[in-house]
C-alpha atoms as a PDB file:
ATOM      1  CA  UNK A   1     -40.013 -91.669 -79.344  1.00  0.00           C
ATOM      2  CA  UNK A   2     -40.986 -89.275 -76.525  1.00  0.00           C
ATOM      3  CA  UNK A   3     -38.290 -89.903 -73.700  1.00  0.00           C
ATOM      4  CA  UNK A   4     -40.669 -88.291 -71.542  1.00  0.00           C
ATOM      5  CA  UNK A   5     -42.644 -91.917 -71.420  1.00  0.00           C
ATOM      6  CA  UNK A   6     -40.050 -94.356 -71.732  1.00  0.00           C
ATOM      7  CA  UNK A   7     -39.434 -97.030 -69.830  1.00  0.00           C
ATOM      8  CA  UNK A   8     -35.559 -98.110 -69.364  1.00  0.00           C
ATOM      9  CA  UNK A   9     -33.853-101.264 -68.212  1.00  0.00           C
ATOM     10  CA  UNK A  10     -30.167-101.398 -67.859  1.00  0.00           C
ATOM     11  CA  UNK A  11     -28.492-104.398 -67.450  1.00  0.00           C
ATOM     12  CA  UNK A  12     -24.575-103.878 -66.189  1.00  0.00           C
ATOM     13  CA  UNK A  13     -22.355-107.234 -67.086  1.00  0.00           C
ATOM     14  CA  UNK A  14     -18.649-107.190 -66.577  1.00  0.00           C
ATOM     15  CA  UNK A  15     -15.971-105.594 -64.703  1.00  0.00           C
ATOM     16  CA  UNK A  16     -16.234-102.653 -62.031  1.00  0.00           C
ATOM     17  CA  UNK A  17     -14.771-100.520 -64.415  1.00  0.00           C
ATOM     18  CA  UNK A  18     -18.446-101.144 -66.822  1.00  0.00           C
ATOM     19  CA  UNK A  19     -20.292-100.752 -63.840  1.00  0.00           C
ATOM     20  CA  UNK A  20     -19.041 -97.233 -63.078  1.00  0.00           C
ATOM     21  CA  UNK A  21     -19.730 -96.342 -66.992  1.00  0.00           C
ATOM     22  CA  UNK A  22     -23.465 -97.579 -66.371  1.00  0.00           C
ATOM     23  CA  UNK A  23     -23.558 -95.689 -63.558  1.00  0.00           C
ATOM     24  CA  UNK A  24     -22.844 -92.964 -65.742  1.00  0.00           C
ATOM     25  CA  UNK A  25     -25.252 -93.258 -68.312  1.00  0.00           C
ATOM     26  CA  UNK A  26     -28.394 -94.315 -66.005  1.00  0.00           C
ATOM     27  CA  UNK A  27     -27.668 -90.751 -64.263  1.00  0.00           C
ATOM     28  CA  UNK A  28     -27.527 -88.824 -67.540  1.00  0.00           C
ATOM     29  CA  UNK A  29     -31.074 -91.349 -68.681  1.00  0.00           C
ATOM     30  CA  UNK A  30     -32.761 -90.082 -65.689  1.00  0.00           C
ATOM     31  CA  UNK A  31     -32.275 -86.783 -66.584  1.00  0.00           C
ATOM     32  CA  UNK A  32     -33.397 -86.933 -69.564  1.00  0.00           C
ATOM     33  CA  UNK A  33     -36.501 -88.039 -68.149  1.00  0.00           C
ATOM     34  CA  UNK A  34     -36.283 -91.668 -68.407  1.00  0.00           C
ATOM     35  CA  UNK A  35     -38.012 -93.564 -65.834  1.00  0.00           C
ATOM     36  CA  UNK A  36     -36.254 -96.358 -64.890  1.00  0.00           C
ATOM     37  CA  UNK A  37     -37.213-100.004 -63.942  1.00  0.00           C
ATOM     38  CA  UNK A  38     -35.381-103.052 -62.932  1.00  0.00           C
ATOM     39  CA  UNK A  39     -37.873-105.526 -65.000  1.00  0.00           C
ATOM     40  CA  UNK A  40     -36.314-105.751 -68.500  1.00  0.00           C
ATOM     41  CA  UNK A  41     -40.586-107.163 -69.021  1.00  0.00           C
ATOM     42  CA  UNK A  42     -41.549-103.819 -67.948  1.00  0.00           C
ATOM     43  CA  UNK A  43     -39.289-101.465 -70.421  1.00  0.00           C
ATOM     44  CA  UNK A  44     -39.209 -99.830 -73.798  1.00  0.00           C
ATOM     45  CA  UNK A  45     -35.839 -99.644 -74.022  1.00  0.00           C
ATOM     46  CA  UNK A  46     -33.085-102.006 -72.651  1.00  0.00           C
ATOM     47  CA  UNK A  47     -29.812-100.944 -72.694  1.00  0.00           C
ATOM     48  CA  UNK A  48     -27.063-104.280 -72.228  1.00  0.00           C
ATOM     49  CA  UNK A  49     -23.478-102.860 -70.954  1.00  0.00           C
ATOM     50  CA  UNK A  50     -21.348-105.821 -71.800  1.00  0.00           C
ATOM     51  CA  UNK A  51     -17.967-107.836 -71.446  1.00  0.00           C
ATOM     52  CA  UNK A  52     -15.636-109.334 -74.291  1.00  0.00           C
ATOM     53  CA  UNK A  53     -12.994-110.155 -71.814  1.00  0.00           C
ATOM     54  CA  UNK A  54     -13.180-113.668 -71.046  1.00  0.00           C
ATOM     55  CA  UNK A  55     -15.090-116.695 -73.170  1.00  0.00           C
ATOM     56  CA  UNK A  56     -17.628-116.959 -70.185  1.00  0.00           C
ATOM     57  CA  UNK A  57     -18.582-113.417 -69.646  1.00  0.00           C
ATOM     58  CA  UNK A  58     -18.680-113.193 -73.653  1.00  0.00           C
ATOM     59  CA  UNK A  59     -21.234-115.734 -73.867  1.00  0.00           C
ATOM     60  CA  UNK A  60     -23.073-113.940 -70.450  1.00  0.00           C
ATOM     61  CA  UNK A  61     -23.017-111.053 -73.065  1.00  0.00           C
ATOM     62  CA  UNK A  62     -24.942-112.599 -76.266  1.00  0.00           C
ATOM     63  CA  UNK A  63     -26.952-114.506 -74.112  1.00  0.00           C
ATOM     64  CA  UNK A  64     -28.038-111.600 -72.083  1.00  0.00           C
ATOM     65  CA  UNK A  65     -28.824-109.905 -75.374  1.00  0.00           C
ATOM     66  CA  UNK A  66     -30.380-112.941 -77.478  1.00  0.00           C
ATOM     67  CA  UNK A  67     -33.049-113.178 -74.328  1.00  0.00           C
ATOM     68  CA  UNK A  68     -33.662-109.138 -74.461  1.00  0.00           C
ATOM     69  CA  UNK A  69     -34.266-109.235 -77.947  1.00  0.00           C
ATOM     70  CA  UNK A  70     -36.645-112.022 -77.412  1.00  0.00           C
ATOM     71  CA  UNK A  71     -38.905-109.302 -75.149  1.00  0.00           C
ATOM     72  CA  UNK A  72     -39.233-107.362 -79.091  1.00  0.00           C
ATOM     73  CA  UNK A  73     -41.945-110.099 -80.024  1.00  0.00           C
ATOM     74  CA  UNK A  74     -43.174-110.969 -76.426  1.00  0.00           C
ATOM     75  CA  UNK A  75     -43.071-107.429 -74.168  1.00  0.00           C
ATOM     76  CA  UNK A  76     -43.237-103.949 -74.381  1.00  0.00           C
ATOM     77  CA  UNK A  77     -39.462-103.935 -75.994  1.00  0.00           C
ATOM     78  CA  UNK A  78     -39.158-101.351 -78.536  1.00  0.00           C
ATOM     79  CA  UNK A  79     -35.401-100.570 -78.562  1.00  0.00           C
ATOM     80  CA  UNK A  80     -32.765-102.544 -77.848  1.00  0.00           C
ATOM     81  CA  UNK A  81     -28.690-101.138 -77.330  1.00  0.00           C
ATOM     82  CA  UNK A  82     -25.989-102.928 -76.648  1.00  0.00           C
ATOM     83  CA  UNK A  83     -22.365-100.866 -75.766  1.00  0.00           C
ATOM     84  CA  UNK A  84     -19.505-102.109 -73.666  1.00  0.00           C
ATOM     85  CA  UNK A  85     -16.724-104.134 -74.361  1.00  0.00           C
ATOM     86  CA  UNK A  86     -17.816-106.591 -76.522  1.00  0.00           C
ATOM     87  CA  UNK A  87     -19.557-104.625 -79.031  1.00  0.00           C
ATOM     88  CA  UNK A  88     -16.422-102.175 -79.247  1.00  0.00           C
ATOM     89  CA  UNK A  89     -14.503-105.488 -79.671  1.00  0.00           C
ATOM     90  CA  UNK A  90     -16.660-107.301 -82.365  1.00  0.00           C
ATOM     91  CA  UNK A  91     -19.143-104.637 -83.608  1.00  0.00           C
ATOM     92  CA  UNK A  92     -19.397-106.125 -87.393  1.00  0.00           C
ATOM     93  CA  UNK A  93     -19.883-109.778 -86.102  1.00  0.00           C
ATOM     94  CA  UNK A  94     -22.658-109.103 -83.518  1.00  0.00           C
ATOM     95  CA  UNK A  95     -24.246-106.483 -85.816  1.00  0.00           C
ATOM     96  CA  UNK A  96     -24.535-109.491 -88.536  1.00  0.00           C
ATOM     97  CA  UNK A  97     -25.170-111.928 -86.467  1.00  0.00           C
ATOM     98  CA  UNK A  98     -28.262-110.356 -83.866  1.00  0.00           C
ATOM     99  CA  UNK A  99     -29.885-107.809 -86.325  1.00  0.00           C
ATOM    100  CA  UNK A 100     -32.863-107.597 -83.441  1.00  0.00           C
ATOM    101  CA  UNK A 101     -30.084-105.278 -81.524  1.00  0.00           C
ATOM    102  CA  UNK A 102     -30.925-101.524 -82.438  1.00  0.00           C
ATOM    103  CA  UNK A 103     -27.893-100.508 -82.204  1.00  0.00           C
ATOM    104  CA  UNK A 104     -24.273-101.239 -80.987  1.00  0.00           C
ATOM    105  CA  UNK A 105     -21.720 -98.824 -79.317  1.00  0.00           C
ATOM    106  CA  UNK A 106     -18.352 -99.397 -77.895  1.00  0.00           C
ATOM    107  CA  UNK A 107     -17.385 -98.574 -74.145  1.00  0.00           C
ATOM    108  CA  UNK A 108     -17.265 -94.608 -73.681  1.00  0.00           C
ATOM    109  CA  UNK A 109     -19.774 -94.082 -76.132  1.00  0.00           C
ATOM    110  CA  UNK A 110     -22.081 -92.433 -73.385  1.00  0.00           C
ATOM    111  CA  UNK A 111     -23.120 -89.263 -75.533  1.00  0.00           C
ATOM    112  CA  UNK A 112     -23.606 -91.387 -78.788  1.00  0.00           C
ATOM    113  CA  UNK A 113     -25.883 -93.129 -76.750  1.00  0.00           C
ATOM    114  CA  UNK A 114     -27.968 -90.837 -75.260  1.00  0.00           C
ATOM    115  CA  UNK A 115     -28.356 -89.452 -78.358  1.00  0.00           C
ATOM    116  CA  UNK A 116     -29.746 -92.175 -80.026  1.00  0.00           C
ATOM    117  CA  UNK A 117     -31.895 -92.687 -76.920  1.00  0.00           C
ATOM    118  CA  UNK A 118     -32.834 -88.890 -77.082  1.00  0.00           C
ATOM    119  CA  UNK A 119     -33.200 -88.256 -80.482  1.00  0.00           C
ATOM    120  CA  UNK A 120     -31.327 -84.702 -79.834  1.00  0.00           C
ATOM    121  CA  UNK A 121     -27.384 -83.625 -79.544  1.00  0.00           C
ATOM    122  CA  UNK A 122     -26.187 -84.531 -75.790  1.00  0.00           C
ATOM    123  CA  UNK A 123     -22.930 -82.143 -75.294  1.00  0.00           C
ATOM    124  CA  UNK A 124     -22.695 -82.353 -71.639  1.00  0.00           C
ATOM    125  CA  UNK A 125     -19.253 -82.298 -71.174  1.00  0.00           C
ATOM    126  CA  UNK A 126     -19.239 -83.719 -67.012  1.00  0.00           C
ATOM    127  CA  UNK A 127     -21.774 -86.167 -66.778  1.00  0.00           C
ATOM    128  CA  UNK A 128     -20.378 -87.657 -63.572  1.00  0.00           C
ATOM    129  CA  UNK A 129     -22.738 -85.039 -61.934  1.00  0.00           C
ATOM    130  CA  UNK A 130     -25.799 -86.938 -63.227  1.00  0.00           C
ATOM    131  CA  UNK A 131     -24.302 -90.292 -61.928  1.00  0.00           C
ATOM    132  CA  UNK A 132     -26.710 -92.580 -60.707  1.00  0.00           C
ATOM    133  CA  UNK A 133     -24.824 -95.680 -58.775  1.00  0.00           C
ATOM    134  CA  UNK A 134     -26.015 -99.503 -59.069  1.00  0.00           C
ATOM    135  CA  UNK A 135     -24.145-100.160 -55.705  1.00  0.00           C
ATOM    136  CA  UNK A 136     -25.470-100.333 -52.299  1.00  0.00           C
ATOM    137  CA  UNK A 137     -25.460 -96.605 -51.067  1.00  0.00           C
ATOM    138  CA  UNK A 138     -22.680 -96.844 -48.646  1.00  0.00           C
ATOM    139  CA  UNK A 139     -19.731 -97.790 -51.423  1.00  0.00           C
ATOM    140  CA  UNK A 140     -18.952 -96.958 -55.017  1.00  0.00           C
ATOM    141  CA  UNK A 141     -15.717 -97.268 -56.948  1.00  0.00           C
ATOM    142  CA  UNK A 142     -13.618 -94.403 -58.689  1.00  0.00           C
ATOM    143  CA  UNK A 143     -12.262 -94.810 -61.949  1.00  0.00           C
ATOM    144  CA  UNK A 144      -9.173 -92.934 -62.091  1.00  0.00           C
ATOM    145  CA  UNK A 145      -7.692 -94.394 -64.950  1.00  0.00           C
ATOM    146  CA  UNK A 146      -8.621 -96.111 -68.622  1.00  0.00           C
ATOM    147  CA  UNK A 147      -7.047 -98.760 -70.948  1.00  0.00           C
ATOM    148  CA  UNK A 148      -3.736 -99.996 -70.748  1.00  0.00           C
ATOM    149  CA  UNK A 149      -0.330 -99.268 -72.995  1.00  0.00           C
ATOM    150  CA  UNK A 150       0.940-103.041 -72.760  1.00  0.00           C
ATOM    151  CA  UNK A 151       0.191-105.176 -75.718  1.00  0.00           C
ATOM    152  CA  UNK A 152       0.372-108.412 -74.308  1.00  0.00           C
ATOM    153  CA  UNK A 153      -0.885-111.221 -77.020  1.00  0.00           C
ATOM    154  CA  UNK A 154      -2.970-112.576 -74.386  1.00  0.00           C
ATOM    155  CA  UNK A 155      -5.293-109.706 -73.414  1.00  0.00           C
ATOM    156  CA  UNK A 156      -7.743-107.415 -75.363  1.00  0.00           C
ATOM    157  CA  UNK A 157      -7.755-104.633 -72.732  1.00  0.00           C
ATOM    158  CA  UNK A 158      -6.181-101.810 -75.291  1.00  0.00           C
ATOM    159  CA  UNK A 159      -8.290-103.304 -78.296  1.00  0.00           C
ATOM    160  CA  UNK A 160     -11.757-102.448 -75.878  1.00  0.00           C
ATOM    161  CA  UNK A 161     -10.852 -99.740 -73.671  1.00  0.00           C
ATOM    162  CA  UNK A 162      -7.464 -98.395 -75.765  1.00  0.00           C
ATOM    163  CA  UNK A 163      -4.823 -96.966 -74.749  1.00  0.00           C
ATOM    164  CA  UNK A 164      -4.321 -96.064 -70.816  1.00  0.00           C
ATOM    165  CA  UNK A 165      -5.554 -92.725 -69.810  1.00  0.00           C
ATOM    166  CA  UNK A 166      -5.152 -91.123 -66.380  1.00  0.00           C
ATOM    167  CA  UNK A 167      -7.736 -88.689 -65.007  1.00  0.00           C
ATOM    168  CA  UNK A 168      -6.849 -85.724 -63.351  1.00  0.00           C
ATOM    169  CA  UNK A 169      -6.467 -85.583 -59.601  1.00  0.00           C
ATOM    170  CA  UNK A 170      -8.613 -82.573 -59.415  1.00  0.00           C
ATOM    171  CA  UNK A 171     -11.543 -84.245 -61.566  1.00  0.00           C
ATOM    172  CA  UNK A 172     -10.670 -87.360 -58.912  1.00  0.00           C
ATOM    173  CA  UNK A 173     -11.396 -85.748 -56.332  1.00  0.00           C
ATOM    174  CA  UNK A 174     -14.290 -83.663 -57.284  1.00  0.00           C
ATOM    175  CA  UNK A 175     -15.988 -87.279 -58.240  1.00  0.00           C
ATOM    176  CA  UNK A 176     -15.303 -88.503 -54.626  1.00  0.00           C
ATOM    177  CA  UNK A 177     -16.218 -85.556 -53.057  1.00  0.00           C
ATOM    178  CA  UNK A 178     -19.754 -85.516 -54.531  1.00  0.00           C
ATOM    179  CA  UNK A 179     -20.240 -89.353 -53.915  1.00  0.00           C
ATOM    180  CA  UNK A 180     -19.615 -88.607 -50.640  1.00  0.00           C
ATOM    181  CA  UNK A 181     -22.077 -85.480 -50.608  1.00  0.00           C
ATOM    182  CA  UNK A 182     -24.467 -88.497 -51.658  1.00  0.00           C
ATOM    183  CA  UNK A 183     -24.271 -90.630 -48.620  1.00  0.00           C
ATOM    184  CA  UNK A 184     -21.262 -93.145 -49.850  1.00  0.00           C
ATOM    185  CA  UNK A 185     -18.595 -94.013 -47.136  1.00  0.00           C
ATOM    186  CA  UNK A 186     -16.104 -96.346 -48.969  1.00  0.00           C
ATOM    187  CA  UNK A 187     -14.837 -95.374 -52.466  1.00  0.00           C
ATOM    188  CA  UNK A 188     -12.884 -98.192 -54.100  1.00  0.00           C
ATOM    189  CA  UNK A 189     -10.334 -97.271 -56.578  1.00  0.00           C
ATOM    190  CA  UNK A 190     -10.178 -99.044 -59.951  1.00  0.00           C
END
């Protein structure tokens, strides 16, 4: 497929933490030449970011996905991806149970993704420069850390985002500086 001419819908369920990683790979989509609509009716491609936290957002998730892959036999749909939390978290079940998904990726899967998307090797190694935001323009939030250590019985956090990971300060603030290059006023830190 000719990335040149597609069409691409993202759809950003979950936490803030999923939004930022969206945010992410819209900005490295559109520049790859995507162009990039808000009407899933309208796109070749549909990529779902979504949640396996709680039971509610999970079924949010597969029902966000069963009525994108419903667009395959009624729109323009010719790929669909799913990535986020709840494919990292049940990748064999969903992949047997919604064969109309494309493919499924886990949560920092971002250059796997555009990849696939591309059809050619994507080695940027920063791609918070090409970070396009789904927030008004005056906020955005900061990720400055990943995953958590704790294995508590009652939370999947460190089976879908493993183990906790800081970010630099440096790469912090470089990310907060250009945000704010960009117009934003309030960064919120997750």
């Amino acid at each position: 497929m000719n990335s040149s001419k597609q069409k691409l819908n993202l759809i950003s369920l979950g936490c803030a933490k999923a939004l930022v990683d969206s945010e992410l790979l819209l900005g490295s989509l559109q520049n790859e030449d995507f162009t990039i609509t808000k009407e899933p009716q309208e796109a070749d491609t549909i990529v779902i970011n979504t949640c396996g936290f709680l039971n509610i957002a999970r079924e949010e998730s597969i029902e966000t996905i069963l009525q994108a892959s419903e667009l395959k036999t009624t729109g323009n749909l010719k790929q669909l991806v799913v990535m986020g939390c709840l494919s990292e978290r049940y990748p064999e079940e969903l992949s047997k149970e919604i064969p109309e998904v494309d493919r499924f990726f886990g949560s920092n899967d971002h250059k796997q993704i555009i990849s696939f998307l591309t059809g050619k090797d994507y080695a940027k190694e920063d791609p918070l420069f090409y970070r396009s935001l789904m927030t008004p323009s005056h906020y955005a939030y900061i990720k400055i850390a990943e995953g958590c250590d704790n294995g508590c019985s009652f939370c999947s956090i460190p089976i879908m985002r493993g183990l906790q990971k800081s970010r630099t300060i440096d790469s912090i603030i470089w990310e907060a500086e250009k945000l704010v290059e960009n117009g934003v006023k309030e960064l919120l830190i997750i």
